[in-house]
Protein backbone atom coordinates (compact mmCIF):
# COMPACT_ATOMS: atom_id res chain seq x y z
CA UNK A 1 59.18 138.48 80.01
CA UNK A 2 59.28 140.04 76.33
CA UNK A 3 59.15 137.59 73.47
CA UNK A 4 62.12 137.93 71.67
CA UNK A 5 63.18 138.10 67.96
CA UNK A 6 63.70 135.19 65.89
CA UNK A 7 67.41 136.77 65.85
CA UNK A 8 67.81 134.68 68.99
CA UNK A 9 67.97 131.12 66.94
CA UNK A 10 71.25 132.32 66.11
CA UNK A 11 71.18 130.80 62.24
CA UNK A 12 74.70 129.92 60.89
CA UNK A 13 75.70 132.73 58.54
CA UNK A 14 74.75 135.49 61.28
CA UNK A 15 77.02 133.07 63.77
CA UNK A 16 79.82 132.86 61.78
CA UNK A 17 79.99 136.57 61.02
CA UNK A 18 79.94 137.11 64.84
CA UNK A 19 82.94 135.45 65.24
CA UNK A 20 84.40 137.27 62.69
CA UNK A 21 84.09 140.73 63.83
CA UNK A 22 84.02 140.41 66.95
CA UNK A 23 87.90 138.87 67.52
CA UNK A 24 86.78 139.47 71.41
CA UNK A 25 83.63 136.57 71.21
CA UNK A 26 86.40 133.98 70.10
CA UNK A 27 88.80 135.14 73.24
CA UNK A 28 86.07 134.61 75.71
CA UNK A 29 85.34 131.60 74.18
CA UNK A 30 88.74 130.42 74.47
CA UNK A 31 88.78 131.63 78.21
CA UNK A 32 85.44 129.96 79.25
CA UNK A 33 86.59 126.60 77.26
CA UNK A 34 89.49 126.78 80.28
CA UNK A 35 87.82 127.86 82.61
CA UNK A 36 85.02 124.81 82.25
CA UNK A 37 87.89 122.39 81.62
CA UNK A 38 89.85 123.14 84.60
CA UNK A 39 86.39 123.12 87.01
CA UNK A 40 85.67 119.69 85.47
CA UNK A 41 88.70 118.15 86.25
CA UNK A 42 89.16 119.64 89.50
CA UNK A 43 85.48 118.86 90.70
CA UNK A 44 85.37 115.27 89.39
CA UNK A 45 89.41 115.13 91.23
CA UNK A 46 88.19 116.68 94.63
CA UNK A 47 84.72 114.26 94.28
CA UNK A 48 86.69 111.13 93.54
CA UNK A 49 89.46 112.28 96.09
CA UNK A 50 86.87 112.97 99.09
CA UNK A 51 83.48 110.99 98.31
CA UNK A 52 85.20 107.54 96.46
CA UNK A 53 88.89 107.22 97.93
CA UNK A 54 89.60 104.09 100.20
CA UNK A 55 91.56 105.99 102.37
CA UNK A 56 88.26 108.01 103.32
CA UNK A 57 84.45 107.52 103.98
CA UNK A 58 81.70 110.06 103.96
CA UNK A 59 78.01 109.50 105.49
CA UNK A 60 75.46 111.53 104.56
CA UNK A 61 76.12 114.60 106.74
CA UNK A 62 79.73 115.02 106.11
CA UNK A 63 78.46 115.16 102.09
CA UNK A 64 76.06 118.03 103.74
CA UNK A 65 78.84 119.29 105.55
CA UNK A 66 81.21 119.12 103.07
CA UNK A 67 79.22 120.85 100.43
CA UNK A 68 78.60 123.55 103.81
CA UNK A 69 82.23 123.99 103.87
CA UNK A 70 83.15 124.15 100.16
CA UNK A 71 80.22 126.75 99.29
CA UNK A 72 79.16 129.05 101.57
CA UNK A 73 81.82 130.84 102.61
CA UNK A 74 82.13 132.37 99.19
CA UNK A 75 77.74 132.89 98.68
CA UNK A 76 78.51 135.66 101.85
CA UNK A 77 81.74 137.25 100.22
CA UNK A 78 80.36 136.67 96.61
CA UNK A 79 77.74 139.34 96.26
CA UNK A 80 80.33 141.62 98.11
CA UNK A 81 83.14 141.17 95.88
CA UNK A 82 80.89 140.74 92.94
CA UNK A 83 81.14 144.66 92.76
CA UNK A 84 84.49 144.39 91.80
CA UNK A 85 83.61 143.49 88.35
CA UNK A 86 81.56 146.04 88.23
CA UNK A 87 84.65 148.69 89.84
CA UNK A 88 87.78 146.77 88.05
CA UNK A 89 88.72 146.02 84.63
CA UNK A 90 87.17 142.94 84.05
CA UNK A 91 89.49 141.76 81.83
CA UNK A 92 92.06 142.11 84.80
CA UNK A 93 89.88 139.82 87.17
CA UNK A 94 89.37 136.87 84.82
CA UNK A 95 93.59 137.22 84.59
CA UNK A 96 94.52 137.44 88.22
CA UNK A 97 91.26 134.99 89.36
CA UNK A 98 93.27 131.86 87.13
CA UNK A 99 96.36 132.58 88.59
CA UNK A 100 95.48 132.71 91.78
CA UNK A 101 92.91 129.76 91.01
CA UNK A 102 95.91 127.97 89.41
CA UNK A 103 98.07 128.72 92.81
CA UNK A 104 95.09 127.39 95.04
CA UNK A 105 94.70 124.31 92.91
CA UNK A 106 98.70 123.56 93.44
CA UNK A 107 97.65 124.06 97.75
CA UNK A 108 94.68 121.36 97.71
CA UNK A 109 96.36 119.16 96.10
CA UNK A 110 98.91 119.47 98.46
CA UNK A 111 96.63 118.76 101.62
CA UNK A 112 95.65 115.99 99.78
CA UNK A 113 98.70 114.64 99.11
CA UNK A 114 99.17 114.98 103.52
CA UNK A 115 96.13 113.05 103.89
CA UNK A 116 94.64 116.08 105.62
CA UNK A 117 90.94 115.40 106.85
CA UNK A 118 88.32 115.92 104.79
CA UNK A 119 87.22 119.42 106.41
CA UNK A 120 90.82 120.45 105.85
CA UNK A 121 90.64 119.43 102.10
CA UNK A 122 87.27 121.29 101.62
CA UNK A 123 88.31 124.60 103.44
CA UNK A 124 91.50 124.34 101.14
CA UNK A 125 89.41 123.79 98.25
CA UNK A 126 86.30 126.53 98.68
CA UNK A 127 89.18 129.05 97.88
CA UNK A 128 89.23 127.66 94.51
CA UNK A 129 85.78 127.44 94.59
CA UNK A 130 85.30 131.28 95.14
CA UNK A 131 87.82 131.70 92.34
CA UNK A 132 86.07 129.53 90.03
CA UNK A 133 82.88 131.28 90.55
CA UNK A 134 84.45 134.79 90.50
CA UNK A 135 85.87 133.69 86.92
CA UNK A 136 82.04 132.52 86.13
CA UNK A 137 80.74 135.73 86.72
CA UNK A 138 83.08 137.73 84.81
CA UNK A 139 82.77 135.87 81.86
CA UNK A 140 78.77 135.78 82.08
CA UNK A 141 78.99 139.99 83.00
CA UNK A 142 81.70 140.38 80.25
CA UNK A 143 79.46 138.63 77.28
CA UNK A 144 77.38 141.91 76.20
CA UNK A 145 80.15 143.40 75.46
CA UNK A 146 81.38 141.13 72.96
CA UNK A 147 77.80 140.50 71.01
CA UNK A 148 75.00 142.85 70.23
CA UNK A 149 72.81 142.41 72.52
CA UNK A 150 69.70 140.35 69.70
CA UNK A 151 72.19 137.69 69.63
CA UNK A 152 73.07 137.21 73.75
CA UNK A 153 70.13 133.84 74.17
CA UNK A 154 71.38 132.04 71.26
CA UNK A 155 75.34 132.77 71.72
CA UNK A 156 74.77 132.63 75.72
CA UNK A 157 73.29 128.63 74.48
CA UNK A 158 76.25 128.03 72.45
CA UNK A 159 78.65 128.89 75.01
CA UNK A 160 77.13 126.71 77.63
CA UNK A 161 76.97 123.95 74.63
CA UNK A 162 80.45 124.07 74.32
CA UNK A 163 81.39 124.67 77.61
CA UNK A 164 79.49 121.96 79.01
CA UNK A 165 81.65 119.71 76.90
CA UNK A 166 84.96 121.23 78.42
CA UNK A 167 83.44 120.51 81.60
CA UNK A 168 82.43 116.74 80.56
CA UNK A 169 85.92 116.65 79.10
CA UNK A 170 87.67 117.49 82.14
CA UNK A 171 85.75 115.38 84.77
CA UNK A 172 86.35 112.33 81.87
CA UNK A 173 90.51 113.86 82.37
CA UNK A 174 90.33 113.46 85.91
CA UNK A 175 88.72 110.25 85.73
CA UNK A 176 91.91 108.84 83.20
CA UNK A 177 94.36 110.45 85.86
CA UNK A 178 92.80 108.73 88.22
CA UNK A 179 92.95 105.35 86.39
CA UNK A 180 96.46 106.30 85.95
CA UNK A 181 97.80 107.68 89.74
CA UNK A 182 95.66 106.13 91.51
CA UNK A 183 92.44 106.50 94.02
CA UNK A 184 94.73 107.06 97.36
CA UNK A 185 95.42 110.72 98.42
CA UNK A 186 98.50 110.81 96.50
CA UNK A 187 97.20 109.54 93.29
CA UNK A 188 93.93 112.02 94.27
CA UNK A 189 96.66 114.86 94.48
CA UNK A 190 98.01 114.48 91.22
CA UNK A 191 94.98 113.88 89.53
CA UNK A 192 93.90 116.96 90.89
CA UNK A 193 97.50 118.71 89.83
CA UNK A 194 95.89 118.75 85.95
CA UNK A 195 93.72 121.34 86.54
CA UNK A 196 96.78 123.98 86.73
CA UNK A 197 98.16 124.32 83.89
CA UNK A 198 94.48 124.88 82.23
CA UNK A 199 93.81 127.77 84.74
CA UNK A 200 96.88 129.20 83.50
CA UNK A 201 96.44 128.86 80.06
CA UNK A 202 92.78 130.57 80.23
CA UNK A 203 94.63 132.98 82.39
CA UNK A 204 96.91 133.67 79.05
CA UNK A 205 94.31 133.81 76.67
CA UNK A 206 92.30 136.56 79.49
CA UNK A 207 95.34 138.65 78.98
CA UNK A 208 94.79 139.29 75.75
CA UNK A 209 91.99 141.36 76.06
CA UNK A 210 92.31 145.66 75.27
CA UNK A 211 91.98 146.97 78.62
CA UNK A 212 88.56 147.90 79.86
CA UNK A 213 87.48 145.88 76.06
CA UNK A 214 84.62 143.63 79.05
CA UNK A 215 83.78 146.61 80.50
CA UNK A 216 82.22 147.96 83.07
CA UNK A 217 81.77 150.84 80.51
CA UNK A 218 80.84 153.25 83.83
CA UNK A 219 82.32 152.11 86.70
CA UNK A 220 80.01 151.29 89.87
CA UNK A 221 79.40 154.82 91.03
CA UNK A 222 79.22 153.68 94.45
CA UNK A 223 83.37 152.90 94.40
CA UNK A 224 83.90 156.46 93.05
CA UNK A 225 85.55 158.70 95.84
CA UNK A 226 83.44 161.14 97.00
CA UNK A 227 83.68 163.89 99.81
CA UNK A 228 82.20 161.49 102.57
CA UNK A 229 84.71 158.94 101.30
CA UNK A 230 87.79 160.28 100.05
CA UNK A 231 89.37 157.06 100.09
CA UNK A 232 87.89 155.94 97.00
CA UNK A 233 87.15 152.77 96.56
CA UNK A 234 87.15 148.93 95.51
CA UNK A 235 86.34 148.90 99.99
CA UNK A 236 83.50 150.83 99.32
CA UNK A 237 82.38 148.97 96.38
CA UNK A 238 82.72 146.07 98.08
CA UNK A 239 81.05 146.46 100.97
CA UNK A 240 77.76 147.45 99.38
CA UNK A 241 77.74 144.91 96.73
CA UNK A 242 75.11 142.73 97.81
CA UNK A 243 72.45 145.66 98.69
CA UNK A 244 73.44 146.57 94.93
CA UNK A 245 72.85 143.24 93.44
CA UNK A 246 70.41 142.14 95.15
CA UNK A 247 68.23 145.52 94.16
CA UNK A 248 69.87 144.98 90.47
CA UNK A 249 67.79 141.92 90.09
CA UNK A 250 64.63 142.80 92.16
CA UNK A 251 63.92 145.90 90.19
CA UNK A 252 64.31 143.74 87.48
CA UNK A 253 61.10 141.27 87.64
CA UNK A 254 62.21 139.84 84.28
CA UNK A 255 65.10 138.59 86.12
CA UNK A 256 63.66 137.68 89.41
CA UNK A 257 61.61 135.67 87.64
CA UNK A 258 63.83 133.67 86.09
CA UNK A 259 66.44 133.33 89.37
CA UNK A 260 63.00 132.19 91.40
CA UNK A 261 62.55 129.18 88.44
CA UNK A 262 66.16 128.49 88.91
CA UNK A 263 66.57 128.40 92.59
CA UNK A 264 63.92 126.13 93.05
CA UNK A 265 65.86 124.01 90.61
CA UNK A 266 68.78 124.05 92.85
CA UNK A 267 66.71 123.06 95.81
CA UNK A 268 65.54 119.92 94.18
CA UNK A 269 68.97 119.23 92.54
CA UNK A 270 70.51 119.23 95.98
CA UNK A 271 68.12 116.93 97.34
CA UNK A 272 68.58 114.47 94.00
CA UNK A 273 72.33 114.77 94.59
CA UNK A 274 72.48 113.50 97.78
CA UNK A 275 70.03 110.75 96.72
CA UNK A 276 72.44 109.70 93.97
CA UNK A 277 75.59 110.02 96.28
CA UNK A 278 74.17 107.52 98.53
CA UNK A 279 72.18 105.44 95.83
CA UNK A 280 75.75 105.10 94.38
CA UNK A 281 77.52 103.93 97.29
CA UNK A 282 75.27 101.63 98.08
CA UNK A 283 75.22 99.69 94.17
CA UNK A 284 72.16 100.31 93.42
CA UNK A 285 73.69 102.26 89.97
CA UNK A 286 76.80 100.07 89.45
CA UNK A 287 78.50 101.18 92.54
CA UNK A 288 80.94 103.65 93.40
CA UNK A 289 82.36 106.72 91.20
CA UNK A 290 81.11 104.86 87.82
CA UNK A 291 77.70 104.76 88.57
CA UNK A 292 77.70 108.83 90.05
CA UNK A 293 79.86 109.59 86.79
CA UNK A 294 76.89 107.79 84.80
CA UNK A 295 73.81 109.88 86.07
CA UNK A 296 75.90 112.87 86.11
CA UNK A 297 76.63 112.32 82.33
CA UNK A 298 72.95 111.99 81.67
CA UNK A 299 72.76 115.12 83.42
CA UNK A 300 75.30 116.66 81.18
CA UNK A 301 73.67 115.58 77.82
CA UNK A 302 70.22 116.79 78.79
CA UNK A 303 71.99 120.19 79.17
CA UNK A 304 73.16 120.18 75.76
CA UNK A 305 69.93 119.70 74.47
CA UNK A 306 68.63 122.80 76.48
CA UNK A 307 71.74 124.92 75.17
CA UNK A 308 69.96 123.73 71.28
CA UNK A 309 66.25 123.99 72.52
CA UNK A 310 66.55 127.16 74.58
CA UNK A 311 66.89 129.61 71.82
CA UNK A 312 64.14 128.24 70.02
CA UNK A 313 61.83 128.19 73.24
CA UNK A 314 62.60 131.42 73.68
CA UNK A 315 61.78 132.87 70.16
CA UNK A 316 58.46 131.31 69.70
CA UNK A 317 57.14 131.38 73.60
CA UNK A 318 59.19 134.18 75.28
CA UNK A 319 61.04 133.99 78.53
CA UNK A 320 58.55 133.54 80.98
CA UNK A 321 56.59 130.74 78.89
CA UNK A 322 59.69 129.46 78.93
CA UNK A 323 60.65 128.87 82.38
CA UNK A 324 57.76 128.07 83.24
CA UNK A 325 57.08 124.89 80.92
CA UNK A 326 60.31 123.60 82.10
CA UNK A 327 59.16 123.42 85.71
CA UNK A 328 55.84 122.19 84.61
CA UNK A 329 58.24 119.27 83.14
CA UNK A 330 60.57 119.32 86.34
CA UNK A 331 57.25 117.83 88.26
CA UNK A 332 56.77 115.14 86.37
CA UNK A 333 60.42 114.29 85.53
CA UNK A 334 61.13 114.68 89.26
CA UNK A 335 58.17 112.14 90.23
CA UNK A 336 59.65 109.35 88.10
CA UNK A 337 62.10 109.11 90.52
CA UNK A 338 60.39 107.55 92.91
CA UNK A 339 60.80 103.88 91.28
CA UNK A 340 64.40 104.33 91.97
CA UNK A 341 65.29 102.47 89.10
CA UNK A 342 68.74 102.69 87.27
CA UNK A 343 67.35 103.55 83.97
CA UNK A 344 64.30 105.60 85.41
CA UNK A 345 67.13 107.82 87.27
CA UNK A 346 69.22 108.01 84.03
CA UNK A 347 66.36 109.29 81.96
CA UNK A 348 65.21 111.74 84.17
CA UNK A 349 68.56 112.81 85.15
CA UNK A 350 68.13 114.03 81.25
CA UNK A 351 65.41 115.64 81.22
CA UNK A 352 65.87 117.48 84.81
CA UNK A 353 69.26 118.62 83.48
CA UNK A 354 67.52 119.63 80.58
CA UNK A 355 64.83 121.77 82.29
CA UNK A 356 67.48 123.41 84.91
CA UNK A 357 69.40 124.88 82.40
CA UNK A 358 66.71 126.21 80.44
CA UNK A 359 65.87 128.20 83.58
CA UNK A 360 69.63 129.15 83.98
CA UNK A 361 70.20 130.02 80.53
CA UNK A 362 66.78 132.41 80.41
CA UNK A 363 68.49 133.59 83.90
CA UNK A 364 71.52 134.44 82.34
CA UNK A 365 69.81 136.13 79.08
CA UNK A 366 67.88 138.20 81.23
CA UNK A 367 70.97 139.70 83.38
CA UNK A 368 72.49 140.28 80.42
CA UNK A 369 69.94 142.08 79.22
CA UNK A 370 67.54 143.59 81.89
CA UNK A 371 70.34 144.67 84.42
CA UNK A 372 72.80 147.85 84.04
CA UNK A 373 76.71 146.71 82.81
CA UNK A 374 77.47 148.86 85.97
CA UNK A 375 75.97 146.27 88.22
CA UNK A 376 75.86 143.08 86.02
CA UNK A 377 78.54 141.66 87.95
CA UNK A 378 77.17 141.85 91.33
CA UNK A 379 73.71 140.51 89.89
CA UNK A 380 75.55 137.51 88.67
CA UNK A 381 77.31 137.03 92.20
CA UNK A 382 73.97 137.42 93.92
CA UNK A 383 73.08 134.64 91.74
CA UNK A 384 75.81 132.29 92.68
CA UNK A 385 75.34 133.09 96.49
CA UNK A 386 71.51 132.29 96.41
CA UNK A 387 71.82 129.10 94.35
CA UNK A 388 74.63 128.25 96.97
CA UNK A 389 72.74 128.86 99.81
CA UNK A 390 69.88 126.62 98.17
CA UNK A 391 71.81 123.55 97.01
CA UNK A 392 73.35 123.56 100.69
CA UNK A 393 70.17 124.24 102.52
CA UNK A 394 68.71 121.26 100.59
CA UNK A 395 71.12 119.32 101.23
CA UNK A 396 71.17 120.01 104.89
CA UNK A 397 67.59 118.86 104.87
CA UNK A 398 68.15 115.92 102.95
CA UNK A 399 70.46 114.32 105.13
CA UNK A 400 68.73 114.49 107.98
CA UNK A 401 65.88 112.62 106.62
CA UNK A 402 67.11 110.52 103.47
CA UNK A 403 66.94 106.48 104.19
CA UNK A 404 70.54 104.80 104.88
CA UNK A 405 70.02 103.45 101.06
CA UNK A 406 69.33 106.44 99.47
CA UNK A 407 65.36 105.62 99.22
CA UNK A 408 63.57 108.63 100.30
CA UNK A 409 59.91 108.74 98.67
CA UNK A 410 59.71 112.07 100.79
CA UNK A 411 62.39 114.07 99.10
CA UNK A 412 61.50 113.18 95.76
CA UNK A 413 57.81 114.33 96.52
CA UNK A 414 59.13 117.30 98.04
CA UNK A 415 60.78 118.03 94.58
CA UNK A 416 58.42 118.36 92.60
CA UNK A 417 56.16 120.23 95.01
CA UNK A 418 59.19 122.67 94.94
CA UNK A 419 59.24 122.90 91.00
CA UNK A 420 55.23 123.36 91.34
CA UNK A 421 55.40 126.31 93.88
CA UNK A 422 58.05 128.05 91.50
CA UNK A 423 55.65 127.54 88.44
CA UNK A 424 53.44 129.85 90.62
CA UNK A 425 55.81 132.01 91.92
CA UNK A 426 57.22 132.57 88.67
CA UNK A 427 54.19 133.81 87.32
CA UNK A 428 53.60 136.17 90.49
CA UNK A 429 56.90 138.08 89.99
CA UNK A 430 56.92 138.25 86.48
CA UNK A 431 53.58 140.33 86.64
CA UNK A 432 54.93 143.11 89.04
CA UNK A 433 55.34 146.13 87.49
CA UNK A 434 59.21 146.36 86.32
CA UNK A 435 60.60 149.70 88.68
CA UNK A 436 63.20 150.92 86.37
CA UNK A 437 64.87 150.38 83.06
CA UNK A 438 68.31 149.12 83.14
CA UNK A 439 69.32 150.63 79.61
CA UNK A 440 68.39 153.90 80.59
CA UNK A 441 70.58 154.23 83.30
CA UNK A 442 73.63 154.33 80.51
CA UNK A 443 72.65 155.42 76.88
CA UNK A 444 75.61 154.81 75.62
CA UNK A 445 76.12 151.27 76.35
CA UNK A 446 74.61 149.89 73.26
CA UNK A 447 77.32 152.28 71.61
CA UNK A 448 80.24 151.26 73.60
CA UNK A 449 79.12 147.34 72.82
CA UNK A 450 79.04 148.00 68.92
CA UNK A 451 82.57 149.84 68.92
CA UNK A 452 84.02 146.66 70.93
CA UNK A 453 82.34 144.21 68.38
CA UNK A 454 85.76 145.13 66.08
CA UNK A 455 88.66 145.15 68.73
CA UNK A 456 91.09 142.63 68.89
């Protein structure tokens, strides 16, 4: 990966004046802000609702299960209707996704409310899921169109900065609405009722968008109608999404490199979180949803200290030095686990949150940058279904071998050998010659980006 400019550390004055002509950067702000909000809420609602409620009880492979349930429906459909951001106005998807987000919301927390099984709840709840994630991508494939493109690391870190404080912020909401309805499936159901006014007031701020102002600038060319399919379309566009993102991102070693750092991330995290999901409701960190909330705020804080380190990481080492380090870090962080000690976990809860979104924020710099506007959006949903598929896969394998206590010296080992086998992968990828050049595809996108830097 390309060093990049010391641009990238963002300093204040060039920040500022961002923000100022580009009315657009604040918008998406504003929408992601909601967005984040209303997935912390809802995820720390539907955790506390499933995983910590009296009325229910979940072993080790019904968490696998569960997570089975709520995620991988949407990694098959994602890369497929990923190409709709790439075939649609964008700015039309991030509206319709939170209102139909905001309508799904309103339907879990009515199976809740029933006392539905927990399967029922999590089908119910991977619609929202999908339309979470759909939002995600849109924002993420939206971006480059809102900043010139020298600026994407350092603003891409101070969007997940912020936003990972609307998502601490909402998961601390749910937790008060729980304090104040209650842990039983009705209380659960109206906790989980805050997240819908959120989704519909990102919705609001979504609409205000100039049609077409997040692109795509050229449409996928694959949904154009053409004499073998006069038809036209979105179907089309669908339905080859995930050859299309999937090549998006392999012709792109920059970015293959980056997703392989991150994926392996997402195997070990699943394997930690089931660790800490049993470790939890067994004591051994203060018990119950407290203890999970603690680790999963150390998580949080590590990953605004990546979102302030990243840029500068970036500037001085380059991408791939990058990602790399932080797996060379993820070893030994991911080793200290094996005391299984409260404050041990804590700390290096920090740091591994720290290190995955380093890898997720060069990730996300590198689609942005490396991968054509007309197929940015199904490169970001081919993202979300591979990191899926990981976390689940992980924790399919967890649970059939973690201790009833949560004590597994093996998966902790097999952690860090994952986050050593990346560092070489990494490296492999990243030195295959790159077999095209996004930009050229589309001239003109620079162009079109600059002349949306001053629309309202």
């Amino acid at each position: 990966m390309p060093s990049c400019s010391g641009s990238h550390r963002l300093p204040l004055r060039q920040f500022v004046r961002s923000f100022r002509h580009s009315p657009g950067l604040f918008r998406l702000l504003s929408v992601r802000l909601g967005s984040q909000f209303t997935d912390g809420l809802f995820q720390a609602a539907l955790g506390g609702a499933i995983l910590f409620n009296p009325e229910r009880h979940a072993d080790p492979m019904a968490v696998a299960g569960g997570m089975a349930v709520l995620l991988l429906p949407y990694s098959v459909i994602g890369p497929f209707a990923g190409a709709l951001l790439d075939h649609w106005d964008r700015r039309t998807v991030l509206v319709w996704a939170n209102v139909l987000r905001a309508v799904l919301v309103s339907l879990v927390a009515l199976v809740i409310a029933t006392g539905a099984n927990d399967t029922g709840v999590l089908i119910a709840a991977l619609a929202v899921t999908g339309a979470s994630r759909f939002v995600a991508s849109g924002l993420s494939a939206g971006l480059p169109h809102v900043i010139e493109r020298d600026l994407l690391v350092g603003m891409n870190s101070f969007f997940t900065t912020i936003g990972a404080g609307a998502l601490a912020l909402g998961a601390g909401g749910a937790l008060a609405l729980r304090e104040i309805f209650g842990s039983n499936n009705s209380g659960s159901a109206a906790t989980v009722m805050g997240a819908v006014v959120v989704a519909l007031a990102a919705a609001a701020i979504a609409h205000r968008f100039e049609p077409l102002q997040l692109g795509p600038d050229h449409p996928d060319v694959v949904g154009k109608v053409t004499p073998q399919h006069p038809s036209g379309s979105a179907f089309r566009a669908v339905t080859v999404g995930l050859g299309h993102g999937a090549r998006a991102v392999w012709q792109a070693p920059p970015v293959a490199a980056a997703l392989a750092g991150v994926g392996a991330h997402r195997l070990v995290f699943g394997f930690n979180t089931l660790m800490l999901l049993v470790l939890t409701k067994n004591s051994t960190l203060g018990g119950g949803l407290s203890g999970f909330g603690l680790v999963a705020a150390m998580t949080a804080v590590g990953m605004l200290f990546a979102a302030l380190l990243t840029p500068f990481l970036v500037a001085r080492f380059g991408r791939r030095r990058a990602v790399v380090s932080a797996l060379a870090v993820g070893v030994v962080a991911q080793l200290t686990l094996w005391s299984f000690n409260g404050i041990v976990i804590c700390v290096a809860a920090a740091v591994l949150g720290l290190i995955g979104q380093v890898c997720k924020l060069c990730g996300d710099a590198a689609m942005q940058m490396d991968v054509a506007d007309a197929r940015r959006g199904q490169a970001f949903s081919f993202q979300d279904a591979l990191f899926n598929f990981a976390f689940v896969g992980a924790i399919t394998v967890g649970a059939l071998t973690i201790a009833d206590d949560g004590r597994s010296p093996g998966l902790v080992v097999a952690g860090a050998a994952i986050y050593a086998i990346a560092i070489v992968v990494v490296g492999l990828i990243h030195n295959r010659e790159e077999a095209t050049v996004p930009d050229a595809e589309h001239p003109g996108d620079r162009h079109a980006i600059r002349n949306r830097l001053s629309q309202g």
